[in-house]
Protein backbone atom coordinates (compact mmCIF):
# COMPACT_ATOMS: atom_id res chain seq x y z
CA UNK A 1 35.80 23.58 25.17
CA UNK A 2 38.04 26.65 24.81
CA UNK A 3 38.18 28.62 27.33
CA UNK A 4 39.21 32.43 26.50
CA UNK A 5 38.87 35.02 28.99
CA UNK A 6 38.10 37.89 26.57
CA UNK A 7 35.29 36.36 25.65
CA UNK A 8 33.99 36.89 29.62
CA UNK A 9 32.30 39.65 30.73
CA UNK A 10 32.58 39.92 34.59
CA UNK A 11 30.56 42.62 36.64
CA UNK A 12 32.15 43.38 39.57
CA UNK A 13 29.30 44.88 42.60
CA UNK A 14 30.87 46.49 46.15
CA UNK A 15 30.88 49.49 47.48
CA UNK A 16 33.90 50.26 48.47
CA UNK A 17 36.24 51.95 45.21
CA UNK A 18 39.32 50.89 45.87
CA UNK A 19 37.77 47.32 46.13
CA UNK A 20 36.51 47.99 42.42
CA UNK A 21 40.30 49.20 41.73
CA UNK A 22 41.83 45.50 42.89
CA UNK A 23 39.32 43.91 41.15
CA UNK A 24 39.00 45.39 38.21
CA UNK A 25 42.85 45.51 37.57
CA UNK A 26 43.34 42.00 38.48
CA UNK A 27 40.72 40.91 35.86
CA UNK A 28 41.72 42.58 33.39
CA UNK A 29 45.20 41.76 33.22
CA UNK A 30 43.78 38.58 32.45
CA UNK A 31 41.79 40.31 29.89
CA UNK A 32 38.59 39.97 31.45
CA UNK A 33 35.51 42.73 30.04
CA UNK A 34 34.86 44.70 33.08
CA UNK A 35 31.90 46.59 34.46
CA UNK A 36 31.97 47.82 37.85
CA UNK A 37 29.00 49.12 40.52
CA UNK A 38 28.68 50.48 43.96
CA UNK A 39 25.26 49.38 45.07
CA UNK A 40 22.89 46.51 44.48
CA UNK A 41 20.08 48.80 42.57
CA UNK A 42 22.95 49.45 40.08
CA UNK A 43 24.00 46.21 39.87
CA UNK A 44 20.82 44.77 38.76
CA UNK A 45 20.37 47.42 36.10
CA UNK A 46 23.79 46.93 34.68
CA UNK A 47 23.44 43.03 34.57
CA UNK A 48 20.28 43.65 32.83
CA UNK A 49 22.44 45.53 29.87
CA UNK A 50 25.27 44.12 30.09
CA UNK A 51 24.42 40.09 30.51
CA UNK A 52 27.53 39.31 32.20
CA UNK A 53 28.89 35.51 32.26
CA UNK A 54 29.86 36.11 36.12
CA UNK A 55 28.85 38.40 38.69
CA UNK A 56 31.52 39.64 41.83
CA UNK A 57 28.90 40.84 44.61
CA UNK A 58 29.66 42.65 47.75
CA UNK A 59 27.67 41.39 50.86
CA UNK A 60 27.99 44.10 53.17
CA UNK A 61 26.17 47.20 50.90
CA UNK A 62 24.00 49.61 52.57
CA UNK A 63 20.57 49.66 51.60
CA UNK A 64 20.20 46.50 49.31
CA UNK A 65 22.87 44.00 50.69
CA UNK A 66 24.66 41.36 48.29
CA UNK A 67 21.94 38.58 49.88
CA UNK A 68 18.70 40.84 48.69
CA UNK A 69 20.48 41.50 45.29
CA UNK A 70 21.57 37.97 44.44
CA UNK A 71 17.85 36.81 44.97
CA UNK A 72 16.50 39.70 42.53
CA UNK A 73 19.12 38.14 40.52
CA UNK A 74 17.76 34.75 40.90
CA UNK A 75 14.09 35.92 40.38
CA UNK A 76 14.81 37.60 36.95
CA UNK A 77 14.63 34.67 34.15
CA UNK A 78 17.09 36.38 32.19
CA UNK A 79 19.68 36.56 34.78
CA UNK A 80 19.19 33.63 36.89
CA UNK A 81 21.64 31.44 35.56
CA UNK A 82 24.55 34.15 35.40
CA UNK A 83 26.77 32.22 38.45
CA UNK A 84 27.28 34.81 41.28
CA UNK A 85 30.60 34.46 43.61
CA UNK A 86 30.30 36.55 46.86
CA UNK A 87 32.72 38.72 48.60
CA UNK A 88 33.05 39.01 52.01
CA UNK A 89 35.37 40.36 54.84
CA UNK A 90 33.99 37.97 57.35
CA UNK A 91 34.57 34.21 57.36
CA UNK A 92 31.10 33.56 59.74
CA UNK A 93 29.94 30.43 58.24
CA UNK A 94 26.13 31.52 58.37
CA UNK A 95 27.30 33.95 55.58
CA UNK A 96 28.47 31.60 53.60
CA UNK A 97 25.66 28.90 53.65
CA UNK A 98 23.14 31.86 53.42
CA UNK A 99 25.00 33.01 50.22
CA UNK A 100 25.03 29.26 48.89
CA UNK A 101 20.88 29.19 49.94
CA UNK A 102 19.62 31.79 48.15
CA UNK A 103 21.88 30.62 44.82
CA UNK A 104 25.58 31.51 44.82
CA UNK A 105 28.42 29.23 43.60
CA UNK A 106 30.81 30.28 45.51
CA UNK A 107 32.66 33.05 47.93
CA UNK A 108 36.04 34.82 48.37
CA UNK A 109 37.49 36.50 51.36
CA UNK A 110 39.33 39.89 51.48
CA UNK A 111 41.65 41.08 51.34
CA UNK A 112 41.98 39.04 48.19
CA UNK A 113 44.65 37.07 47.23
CA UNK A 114 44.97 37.10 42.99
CA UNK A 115 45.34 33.69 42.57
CA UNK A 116 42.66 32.33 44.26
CA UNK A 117 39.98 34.53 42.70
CA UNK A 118 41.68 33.89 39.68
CA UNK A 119 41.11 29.98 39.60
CA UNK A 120 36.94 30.46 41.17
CA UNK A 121 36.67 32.68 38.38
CA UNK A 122 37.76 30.61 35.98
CA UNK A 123 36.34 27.42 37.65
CA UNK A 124 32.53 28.75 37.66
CA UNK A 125 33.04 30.35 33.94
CA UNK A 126 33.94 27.26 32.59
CA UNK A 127 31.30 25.58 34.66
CA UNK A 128 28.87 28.10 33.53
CA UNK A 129 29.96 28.08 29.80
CA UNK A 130 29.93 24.21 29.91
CA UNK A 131 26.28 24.07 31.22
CA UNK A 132 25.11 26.81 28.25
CA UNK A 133 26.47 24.70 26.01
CA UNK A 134 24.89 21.64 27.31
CA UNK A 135 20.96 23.83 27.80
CA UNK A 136 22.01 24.64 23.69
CA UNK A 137 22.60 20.97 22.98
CA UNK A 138 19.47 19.94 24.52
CA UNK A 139 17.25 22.72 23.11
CA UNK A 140 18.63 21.97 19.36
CA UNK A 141 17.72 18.15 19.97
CA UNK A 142 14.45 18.73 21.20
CA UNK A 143 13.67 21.38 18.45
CA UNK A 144 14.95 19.01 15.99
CA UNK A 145 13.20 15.67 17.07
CA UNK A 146 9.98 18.03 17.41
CA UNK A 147 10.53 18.99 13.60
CA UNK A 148 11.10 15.66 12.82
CA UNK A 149 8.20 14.49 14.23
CA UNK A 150 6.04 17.02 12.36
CA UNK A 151 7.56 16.01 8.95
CA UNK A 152 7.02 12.33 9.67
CA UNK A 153 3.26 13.09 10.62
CA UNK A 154 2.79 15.53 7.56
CA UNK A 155 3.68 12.82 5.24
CA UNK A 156 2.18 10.12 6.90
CA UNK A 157 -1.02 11.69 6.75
CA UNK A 158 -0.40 12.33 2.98
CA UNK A 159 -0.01 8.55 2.37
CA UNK A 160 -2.85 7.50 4.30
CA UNK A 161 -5.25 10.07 3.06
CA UNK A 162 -5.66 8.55 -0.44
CA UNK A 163 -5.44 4.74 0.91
CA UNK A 164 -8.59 6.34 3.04
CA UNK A 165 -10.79 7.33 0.08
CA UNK A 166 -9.81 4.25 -2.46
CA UNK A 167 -10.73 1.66 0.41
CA UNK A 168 -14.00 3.53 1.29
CA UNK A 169 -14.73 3.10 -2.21
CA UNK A 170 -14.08 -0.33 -2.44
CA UNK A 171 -16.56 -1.18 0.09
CA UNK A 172 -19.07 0.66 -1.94
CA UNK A 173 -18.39 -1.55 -5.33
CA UNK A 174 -17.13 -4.86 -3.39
CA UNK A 175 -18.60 -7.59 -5.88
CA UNK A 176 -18.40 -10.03 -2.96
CA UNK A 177 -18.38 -10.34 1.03
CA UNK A 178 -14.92 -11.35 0.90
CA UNK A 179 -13.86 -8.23 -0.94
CA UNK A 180 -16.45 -6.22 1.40
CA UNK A 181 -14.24 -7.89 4.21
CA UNK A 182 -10.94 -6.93 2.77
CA UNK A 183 -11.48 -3.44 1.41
CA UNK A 184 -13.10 -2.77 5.11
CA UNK A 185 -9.87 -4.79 6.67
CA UNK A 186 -7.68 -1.53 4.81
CA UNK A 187 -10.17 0.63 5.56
CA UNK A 188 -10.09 0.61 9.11
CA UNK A 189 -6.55 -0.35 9.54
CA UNK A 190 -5.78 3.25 7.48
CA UNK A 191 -8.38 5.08 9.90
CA UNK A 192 -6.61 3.59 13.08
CA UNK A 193 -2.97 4.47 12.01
CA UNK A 194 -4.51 8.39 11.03
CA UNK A 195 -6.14 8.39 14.70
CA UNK A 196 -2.55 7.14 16.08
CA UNK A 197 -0.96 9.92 14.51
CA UNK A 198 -3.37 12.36 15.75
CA UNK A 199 -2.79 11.04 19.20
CA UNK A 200 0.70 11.47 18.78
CA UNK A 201 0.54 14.91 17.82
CA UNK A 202 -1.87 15.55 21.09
CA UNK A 203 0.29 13.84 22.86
CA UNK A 204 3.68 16.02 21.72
CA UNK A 205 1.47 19.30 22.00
CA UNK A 206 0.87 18.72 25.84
CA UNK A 207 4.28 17.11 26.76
CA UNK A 208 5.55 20.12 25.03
CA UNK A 209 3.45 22.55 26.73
CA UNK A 210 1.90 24.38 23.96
CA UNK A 211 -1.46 23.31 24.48
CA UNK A 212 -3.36 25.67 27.17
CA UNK A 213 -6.47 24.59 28.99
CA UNK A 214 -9.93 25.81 28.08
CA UNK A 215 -11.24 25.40 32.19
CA UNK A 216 -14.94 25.51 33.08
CA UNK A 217 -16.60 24.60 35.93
CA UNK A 218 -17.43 21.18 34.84
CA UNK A 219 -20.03 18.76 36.24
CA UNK A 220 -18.38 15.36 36.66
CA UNK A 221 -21.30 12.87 36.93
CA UNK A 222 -23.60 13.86 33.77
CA UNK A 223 -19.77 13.61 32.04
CA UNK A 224 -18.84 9.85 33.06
CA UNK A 225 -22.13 9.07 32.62
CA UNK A 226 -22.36 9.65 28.94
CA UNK A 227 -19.05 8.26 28.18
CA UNK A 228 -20.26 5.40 29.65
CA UNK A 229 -23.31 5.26 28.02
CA UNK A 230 -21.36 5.56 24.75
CA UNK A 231 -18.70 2.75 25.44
CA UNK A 232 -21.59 0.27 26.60
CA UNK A 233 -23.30 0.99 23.43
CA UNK A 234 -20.07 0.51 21.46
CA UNK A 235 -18.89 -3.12 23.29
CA UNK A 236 -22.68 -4.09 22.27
CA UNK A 237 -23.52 -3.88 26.18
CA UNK A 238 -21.23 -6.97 26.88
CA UNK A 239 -20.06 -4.65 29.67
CA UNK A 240 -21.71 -2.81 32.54
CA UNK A 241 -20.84 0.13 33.75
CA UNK A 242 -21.76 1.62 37.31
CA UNK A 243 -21.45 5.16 38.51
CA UNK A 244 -21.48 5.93 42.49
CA UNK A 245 -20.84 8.87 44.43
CA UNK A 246 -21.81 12.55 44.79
CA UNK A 247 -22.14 15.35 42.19
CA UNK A 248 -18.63 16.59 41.96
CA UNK A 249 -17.45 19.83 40.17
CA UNK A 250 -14.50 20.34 38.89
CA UNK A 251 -12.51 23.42 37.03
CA UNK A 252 -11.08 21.70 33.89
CA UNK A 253 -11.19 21.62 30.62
CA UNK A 254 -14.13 19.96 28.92
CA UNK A 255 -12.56 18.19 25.78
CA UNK A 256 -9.27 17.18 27.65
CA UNK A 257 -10.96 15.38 30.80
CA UNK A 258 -13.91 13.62 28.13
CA UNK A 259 -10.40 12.08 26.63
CA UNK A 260 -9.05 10.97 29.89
CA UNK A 261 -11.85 9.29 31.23
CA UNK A 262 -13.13 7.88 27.80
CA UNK A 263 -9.38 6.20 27.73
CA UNK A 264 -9.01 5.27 31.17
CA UNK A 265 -12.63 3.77 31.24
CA UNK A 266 -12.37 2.22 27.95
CA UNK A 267 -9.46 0.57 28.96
CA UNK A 268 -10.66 -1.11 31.86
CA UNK A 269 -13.85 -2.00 29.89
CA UNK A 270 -11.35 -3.80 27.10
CA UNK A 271 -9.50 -6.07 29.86
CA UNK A 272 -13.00 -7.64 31.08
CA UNK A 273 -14.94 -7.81 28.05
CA UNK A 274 -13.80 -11.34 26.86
CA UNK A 275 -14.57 -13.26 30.46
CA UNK A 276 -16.86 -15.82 30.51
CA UNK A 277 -18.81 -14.95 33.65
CA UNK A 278 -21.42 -12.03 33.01
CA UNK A 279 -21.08 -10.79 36.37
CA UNK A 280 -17.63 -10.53 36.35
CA UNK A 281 -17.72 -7.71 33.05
CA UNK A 282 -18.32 -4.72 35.39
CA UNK A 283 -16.43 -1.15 35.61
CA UNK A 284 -16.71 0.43 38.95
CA UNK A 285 -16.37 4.26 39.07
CA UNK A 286 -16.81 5.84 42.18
CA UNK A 287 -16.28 10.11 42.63
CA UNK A 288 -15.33 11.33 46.23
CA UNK A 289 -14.34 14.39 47.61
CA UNK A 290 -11.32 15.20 50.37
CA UNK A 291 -9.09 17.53 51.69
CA UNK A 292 -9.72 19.63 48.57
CA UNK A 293 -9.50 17.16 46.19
CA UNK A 294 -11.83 15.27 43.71
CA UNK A 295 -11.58 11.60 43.13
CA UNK A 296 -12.58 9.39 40.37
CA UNK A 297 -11.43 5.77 41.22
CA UNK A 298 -12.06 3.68 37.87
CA UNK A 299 -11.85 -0.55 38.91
CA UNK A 300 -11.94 -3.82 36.69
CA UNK A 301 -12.19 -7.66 37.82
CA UNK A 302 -10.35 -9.91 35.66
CA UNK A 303 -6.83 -11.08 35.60
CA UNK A 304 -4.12 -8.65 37.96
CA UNK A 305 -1.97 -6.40 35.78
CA UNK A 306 1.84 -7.93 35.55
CA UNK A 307 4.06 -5.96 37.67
CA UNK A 308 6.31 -5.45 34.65
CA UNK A 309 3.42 -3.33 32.94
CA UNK A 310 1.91 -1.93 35.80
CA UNK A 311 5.56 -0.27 36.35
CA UNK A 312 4.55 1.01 32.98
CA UNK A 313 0.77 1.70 32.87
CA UNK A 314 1.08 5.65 31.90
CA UNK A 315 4.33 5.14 29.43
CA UNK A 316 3.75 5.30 26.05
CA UNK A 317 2.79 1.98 23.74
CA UNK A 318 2.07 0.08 27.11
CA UNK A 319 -0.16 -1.88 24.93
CA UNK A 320 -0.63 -4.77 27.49
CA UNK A 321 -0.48 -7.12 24.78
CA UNK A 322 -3.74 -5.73 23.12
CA UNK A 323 -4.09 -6.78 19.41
CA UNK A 324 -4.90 -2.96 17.96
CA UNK A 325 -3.87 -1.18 21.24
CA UNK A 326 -1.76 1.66 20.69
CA UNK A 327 -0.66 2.14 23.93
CA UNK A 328 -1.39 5.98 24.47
CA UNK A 329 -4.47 6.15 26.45
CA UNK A 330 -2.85 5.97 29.74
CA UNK A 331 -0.27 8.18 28.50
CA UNK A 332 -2.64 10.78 27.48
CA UNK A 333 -4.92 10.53 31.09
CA UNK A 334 -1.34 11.07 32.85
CA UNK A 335 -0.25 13.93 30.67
CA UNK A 336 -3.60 15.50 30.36
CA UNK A 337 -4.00 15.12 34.15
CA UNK A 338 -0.90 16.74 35.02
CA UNK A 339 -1.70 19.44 33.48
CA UNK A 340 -4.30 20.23 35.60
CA UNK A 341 -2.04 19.80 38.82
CA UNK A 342 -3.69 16.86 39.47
CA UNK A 343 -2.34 12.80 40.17
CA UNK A 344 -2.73 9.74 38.88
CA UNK A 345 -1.89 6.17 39.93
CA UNK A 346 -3.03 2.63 39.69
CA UNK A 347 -2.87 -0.64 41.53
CA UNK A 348 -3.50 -3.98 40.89
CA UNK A 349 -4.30 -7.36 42.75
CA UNK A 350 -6.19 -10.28 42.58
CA UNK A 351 -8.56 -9.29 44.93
CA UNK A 352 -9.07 -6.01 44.54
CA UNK A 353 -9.02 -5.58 40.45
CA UNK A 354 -7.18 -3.11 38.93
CA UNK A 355 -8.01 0.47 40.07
CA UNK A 356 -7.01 4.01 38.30
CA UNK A 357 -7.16 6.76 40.59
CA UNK A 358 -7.85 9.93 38.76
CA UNK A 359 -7.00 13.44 41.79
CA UNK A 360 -7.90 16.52 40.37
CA UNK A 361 -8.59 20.24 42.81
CA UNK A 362 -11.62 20.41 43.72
């Protein structure tokens, strides 16, 4: 990257003039943009206007020091990443590492010498310019992939739309059971891969962070106990599925939680529904309460999960060798869960089952 110091804006904060004399004429003999103060409460109005690339701040100012001013720097979004040096007369290494604590990159000692603020200048603004650069990069790639994304759903969704329709009306004039059989076989194949993309765009929305929660105070119990009621209904009540524990409420949102534990208990219902033994097809969910927290602890019999996919239970397309799994159930509980500042984790043995833990405020 070039670096060209007229491109810089430096604002230089002490309180002394002749201070902001030296400065200012060293800097811009290198041809350096200059703006000067004599106080913090200055400073932070001028770096507000002016949105330096590097900030010179006295420590020693009376009223608001160069320590209280650097953090008002650091508070203010806009001006948090401009890189702050400090200048001191005093050496005391508790300045220093107080400076570095609260968010400086660096110091410089009067009386100053002209080449060394010369090269820390020019060190952090090429640090600094570097590091914009690199925030740009990142923002473009993620803005791009996101429109990318939304293109490949858009026309996905035009494809499937019509495939939807023509195979529903196959099954209607199907001359046969085989071509019931295969105009249903497209049918719900199509209606998967639209529900897939759907989950991918719910998926994006809350990774992103441009889905907001609709809280309520939410009743836990009558909630797992329908989604229950609806997967046992749905697996032909091959499965049973108990409920323990105390009536828990929680402050969430309705339609986001319903998805986490319809996935979550869904998925523990699919990895026991094949075994032979009857008593061995049973989901466990248990709610507690501790320390401020709600629990929902959702366990399975069957076979252990490999330590290979455990490692990757909440990534996404951890199918777990599912025919028709898509892999983003987990990933949604996880993401959806998160965004109610709550944790999630699961374990797996032979003797226990496989548990998912489900923390949430209470």
């Amino acid at each position: 990257m070039n670096y060209q110091p007229q491109q810089s804006r430096i604002l230089i904060v002490d309180d002394t003039v002749k201070n902001l004399q030296v400065l200012g004429t060293i800097l811009e003999q290198e041809g350096y943009q200059i703006n000067v103060a004599q106080n913090g409460a200055q400073a932070l109005e001028i770096a507000e206007k002016a949105n330096p690339n590097l900030i010179l701040l006295d420590i020693m100012m009376p009223e608001l020091d160069g320590f209280e001013t650097c953090k008002r720097l650091k508070a203010n979004e806009e001006l948090a990443k401009i890189p702050v040096i400090f200048l001191t007369a005093r050496g005391e290494s508790e300045d220093i590492v107080q400076g570095f604590e609260i968010g400086a990159v660096d110091y410089v000692t009067k009386p100053f010498q002209a080449s060394e603020l010369l090269v820390r200048v020019r060190t952090h603004l090429s640090i600094h310019n570097l590091q914009s650069a690199l925030r740009y990069s990142m923002e473009e790639n993620a803005r791009m992939k996101r429109e990318h994304e939304a293109l490949l759903r858009h026309e996905l969704k035009n494809r499937i739309t019509p495939i939807l329709g023509y195979s529903h009306m196959l099954m209607q004039v199907a001359q046969d059971d085989k071509q019931k059989r295969w105009a249903t076989n497209i049918y719900n194949s199509s209606e998967d891969m639209d529900n897939l993309i759907d989950a991918l765009k719910g998926l994006q929305d809350i990774e992103a962070g441009t889905i907001s929660l609709a809280k309520e105070a939410l009743d836990l119990h009558p909630l797992l106990v329908r989604i229950a009621d609806d997967l046992a209904t749905s697996l032909d009540h091959r499965v049973q599925i108990d409920i323990e524990g105390e009536e828990i409420s929680v402050n969430a949102d309705r339609n986001l939680l319903t998805g986490v534990f319809h996935n979550l208990i869904k998925n523990a219902a699919e990895h026991i529904v094949e075994l032979d033994d009857e008593s061995q097809r049973i989901v466990r969910l248990r709610l507690s309460k501790g320390l401020g927290k709600t629990i929902v602890a959702i366990n399975n019999g069957g076979d252990p999960v490999p330590q290979d996919l455990l490692d990757a239970f909440f990534e996404k397309f951890n199918t777990e060798n599912k025919p028709g799994g898509t892999g983003l159930g987990t990933t949604y509980a996880a993401l959806v869960t998160h965004a109610h500042d709550g944790d999630i984790a699961v374990t797996s043995t032979q003797e226990e089952g496989t548990t998912v833990t489900v923390t949430l405020p209470a």
